[in-house]
C-alpha atoms as a PDB file:
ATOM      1  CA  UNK A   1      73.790  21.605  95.766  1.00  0.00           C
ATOM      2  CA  UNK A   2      77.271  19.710  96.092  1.00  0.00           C
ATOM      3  CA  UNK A   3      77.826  16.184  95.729  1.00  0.00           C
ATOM      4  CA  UNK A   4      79.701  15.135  98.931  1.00  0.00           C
ATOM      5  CA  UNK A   5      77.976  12.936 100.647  1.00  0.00           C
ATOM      6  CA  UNK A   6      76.222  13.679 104.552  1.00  0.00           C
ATOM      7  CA  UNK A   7      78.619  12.850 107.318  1.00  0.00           C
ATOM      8  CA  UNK A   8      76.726  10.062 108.931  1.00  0.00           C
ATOM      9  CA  UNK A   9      77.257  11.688 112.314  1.00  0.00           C
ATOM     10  CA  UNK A  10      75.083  14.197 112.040  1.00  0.00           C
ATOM     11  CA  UNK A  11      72.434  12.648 110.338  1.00  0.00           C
ATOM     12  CA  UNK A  12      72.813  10.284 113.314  1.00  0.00           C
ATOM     13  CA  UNK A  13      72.566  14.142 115.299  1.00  0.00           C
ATOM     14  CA  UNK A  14      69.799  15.055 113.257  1.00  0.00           C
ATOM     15  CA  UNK A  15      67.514  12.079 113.780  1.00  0.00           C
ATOM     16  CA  UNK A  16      67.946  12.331 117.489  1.00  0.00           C
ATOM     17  CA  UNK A  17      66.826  15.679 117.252  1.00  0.00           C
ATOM     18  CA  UNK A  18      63.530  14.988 115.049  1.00  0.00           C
ATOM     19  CA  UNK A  19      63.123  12.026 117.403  1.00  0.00           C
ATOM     20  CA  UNK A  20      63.223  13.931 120.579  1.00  0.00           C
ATOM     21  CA  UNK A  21      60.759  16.690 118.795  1.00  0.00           C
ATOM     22  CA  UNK A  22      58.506  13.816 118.201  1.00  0.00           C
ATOM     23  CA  UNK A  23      58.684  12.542 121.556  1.00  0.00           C
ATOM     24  CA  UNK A  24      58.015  15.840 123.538  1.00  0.00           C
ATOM     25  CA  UNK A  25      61.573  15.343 124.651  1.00  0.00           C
ATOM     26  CA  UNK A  26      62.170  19.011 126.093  1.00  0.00           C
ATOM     27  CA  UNK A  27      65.483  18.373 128.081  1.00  0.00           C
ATOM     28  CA  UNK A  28      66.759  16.405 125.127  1.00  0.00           C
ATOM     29  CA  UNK A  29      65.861  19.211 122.672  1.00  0.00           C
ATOM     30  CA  UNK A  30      67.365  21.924 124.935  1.00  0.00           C
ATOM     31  CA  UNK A  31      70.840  20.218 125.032  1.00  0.00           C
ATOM     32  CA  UNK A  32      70.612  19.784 121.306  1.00  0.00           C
ATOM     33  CA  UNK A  33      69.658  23.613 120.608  1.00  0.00           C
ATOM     34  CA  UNK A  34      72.205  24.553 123.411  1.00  0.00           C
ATOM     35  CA  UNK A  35      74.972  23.191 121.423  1.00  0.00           C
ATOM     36  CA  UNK A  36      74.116  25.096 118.668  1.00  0.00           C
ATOM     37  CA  UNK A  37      71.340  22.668 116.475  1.00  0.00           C
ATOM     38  CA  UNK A  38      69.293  25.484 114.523  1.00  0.00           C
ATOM     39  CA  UNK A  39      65.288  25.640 115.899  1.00  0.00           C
ATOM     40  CA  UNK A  40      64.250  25.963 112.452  1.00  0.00           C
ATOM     41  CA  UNK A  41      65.742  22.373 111.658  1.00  0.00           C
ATOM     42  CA  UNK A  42      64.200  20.724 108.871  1.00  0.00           C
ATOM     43  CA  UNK A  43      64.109  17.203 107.743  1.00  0.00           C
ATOM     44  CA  UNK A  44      63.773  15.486 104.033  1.00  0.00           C
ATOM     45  CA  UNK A  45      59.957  16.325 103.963  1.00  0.00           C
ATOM     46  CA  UNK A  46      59.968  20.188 105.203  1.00  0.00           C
ATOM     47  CA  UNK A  47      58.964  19.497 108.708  1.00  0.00           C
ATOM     48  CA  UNK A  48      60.558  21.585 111.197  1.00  0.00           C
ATOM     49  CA  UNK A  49      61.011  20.490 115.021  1.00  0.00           C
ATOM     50  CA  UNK A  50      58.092  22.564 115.869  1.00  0.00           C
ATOM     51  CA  UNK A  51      55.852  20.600 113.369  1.00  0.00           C
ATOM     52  CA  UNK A  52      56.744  17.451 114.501  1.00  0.00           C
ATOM     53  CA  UNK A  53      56.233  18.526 118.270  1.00  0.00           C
ATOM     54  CA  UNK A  54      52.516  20.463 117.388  1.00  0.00           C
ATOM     55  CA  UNK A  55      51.966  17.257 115.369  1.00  0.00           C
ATOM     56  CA  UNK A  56      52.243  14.874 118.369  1.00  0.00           C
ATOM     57  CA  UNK A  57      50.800  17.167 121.120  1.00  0.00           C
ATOM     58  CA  UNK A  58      53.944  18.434 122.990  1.00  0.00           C
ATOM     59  CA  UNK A  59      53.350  21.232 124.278  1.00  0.00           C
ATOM     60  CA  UNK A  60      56.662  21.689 126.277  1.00  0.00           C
ATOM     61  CA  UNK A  61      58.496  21.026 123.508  1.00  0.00           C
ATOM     62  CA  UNK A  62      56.601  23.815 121.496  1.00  0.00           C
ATOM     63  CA  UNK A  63      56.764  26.427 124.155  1.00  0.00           C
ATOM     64  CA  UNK A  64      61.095  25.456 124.549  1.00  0.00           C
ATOM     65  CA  UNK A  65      61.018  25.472 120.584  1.00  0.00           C
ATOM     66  CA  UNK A  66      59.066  28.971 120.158  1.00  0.00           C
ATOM     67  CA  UNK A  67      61.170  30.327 123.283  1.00  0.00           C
ATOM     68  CA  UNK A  68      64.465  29.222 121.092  1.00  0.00           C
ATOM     69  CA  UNK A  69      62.978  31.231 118.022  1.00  0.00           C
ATOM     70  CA  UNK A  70      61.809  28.373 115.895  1.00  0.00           C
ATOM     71  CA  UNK A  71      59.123  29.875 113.542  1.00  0.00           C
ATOM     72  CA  UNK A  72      55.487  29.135 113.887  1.00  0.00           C
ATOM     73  CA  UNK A  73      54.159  29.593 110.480  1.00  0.00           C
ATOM     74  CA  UNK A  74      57.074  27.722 108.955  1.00  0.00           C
ATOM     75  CA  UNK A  75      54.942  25.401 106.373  1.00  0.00           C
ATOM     76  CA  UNK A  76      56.428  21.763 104.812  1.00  0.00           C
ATOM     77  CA  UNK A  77      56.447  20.714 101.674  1.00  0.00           C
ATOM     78  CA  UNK A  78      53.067  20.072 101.829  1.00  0.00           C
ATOM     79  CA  UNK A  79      52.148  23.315 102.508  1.00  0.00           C
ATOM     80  CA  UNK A  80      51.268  22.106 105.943  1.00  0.00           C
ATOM     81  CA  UNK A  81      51.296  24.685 109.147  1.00  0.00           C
ATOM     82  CA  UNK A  82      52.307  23.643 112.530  1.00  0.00           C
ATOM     83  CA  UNK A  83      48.721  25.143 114.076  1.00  0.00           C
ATOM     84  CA  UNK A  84      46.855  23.512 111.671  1.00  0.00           C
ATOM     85  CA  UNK A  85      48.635  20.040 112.436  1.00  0.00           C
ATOM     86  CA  UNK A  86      47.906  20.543 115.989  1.00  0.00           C
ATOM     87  CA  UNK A  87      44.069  21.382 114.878  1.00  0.00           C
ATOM     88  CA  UNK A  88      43.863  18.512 112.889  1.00  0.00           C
ATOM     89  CA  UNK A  89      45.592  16.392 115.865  1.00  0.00           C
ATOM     90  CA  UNK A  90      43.216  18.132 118.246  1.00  0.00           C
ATOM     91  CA  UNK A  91      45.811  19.504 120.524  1.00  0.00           C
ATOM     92  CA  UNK A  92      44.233  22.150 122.075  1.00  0.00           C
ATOM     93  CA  UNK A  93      47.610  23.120 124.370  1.00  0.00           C
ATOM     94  CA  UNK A  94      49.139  23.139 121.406  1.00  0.00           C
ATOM     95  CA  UNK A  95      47.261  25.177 119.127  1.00  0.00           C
ATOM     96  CA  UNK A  96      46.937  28.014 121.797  1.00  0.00           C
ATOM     97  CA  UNK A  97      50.689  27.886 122.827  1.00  0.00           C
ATOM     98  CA  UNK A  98      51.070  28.660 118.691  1.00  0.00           C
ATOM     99  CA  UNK A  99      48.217  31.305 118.220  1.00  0.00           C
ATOM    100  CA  UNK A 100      49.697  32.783 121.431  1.00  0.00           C
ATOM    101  CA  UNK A 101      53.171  32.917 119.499  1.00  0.00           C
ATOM    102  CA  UNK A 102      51.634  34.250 116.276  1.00  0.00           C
ATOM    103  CA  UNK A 103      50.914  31.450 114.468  1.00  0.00           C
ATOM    104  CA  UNK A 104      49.260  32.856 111.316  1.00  0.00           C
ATOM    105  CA  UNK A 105      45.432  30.900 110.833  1.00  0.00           C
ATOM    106  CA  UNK A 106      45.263  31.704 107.341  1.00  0.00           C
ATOM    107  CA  UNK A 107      48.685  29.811 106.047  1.00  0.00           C
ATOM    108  CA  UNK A 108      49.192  27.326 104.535  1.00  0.00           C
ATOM    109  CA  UNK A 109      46.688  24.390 102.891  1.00  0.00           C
ATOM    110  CA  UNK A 110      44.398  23.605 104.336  1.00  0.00           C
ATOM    111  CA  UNK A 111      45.015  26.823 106.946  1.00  0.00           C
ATOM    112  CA  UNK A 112      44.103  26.490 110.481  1.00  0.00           C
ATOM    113  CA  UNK A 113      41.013  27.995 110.027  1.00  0.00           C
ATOM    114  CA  UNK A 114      39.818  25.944 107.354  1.00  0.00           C
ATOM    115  CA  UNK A 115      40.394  22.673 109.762  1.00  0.00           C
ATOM    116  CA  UNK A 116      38.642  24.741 112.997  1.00  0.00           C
ATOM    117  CA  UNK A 117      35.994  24.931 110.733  1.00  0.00           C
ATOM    118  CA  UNK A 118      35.896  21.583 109.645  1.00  0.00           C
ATOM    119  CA  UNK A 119      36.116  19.861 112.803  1.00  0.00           C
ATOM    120  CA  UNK A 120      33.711  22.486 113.907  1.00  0.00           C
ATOM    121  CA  UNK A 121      35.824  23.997 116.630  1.00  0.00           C
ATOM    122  CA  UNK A 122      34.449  27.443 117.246  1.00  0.00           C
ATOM    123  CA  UNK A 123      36.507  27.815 120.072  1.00  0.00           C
ATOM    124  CA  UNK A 124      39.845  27.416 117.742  1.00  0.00           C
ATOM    125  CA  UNK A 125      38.442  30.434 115.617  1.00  0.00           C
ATOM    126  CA  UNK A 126      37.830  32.161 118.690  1.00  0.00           C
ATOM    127  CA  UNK A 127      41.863  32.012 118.912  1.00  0.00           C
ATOM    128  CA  UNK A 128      41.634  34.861 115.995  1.00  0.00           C
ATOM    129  CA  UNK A 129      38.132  36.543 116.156  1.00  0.00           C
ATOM    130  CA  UNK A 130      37.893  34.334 112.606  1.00  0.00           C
ATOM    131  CA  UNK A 131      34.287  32.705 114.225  1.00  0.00           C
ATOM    132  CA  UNK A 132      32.803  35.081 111.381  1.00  0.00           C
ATOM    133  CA  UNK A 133      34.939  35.389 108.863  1.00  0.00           C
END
């Protein structure tokens, strides 16, 4: 860890980023990752850009994100996966754009298929043959 402090410009870079995630801003998100912002950006809490997209439905931004090699079954600090965010959210684009990319049901807490199961979404477990398991 050093000492110096952030340069203000990029955590003025950074927020645009995690705002555009959290928007569904594609375009916006392209231009950043184009110019060399890492997919696997992560703010002060763990989330990656993926999270925050699954989180708020956007599934553009998911599919530009997991086409830019951002990684699906990257959990936060709360042990939270993106698929299980977009379960919880009730994304359904979302949460099959992720299984599709290997999202894996069983990471994290709770996992994906723990919150299928609790809003009783067989179809979710379907995603993984987990309707059983």
């Amino acid at each position: 860890m050093t000492d110096d402090p952030i340069d203000p410009q990029l955590q003025e870079i950074a927020q645009r980023v995690f705002d555009a995630a959290r928007a569904g801003d594609a375009d916006t998100l392209a231009a950043y990752l184009d110019a060399g912002v890492p997919a696997n950006l992560t703010n002060g809490t763990g989330d990656t850009l993926v999270m925050l997209a699954a989180y708020h439905g956007h599934v553009e931004a998911v599919q530009l994100l997991i086409e830019r090699g951002a990684e699906v079954n990257r959990l936060n600090d709360r042990g939270q996966s993106p698929v299980a965010g977009a379960i919880f959210k009730g994304e359904d684009a979302v949460v099959r754009a992720l299984a599709a990319a290997g999202a894996d049901p069983h990471a994290g807490h709770p996992t994906a298929v723990d919150s299928a199961r609790m809003f009783g979404r067989e179809d979710y477990l379907e995603l993984w043959g987990s309707s059983r398991s």
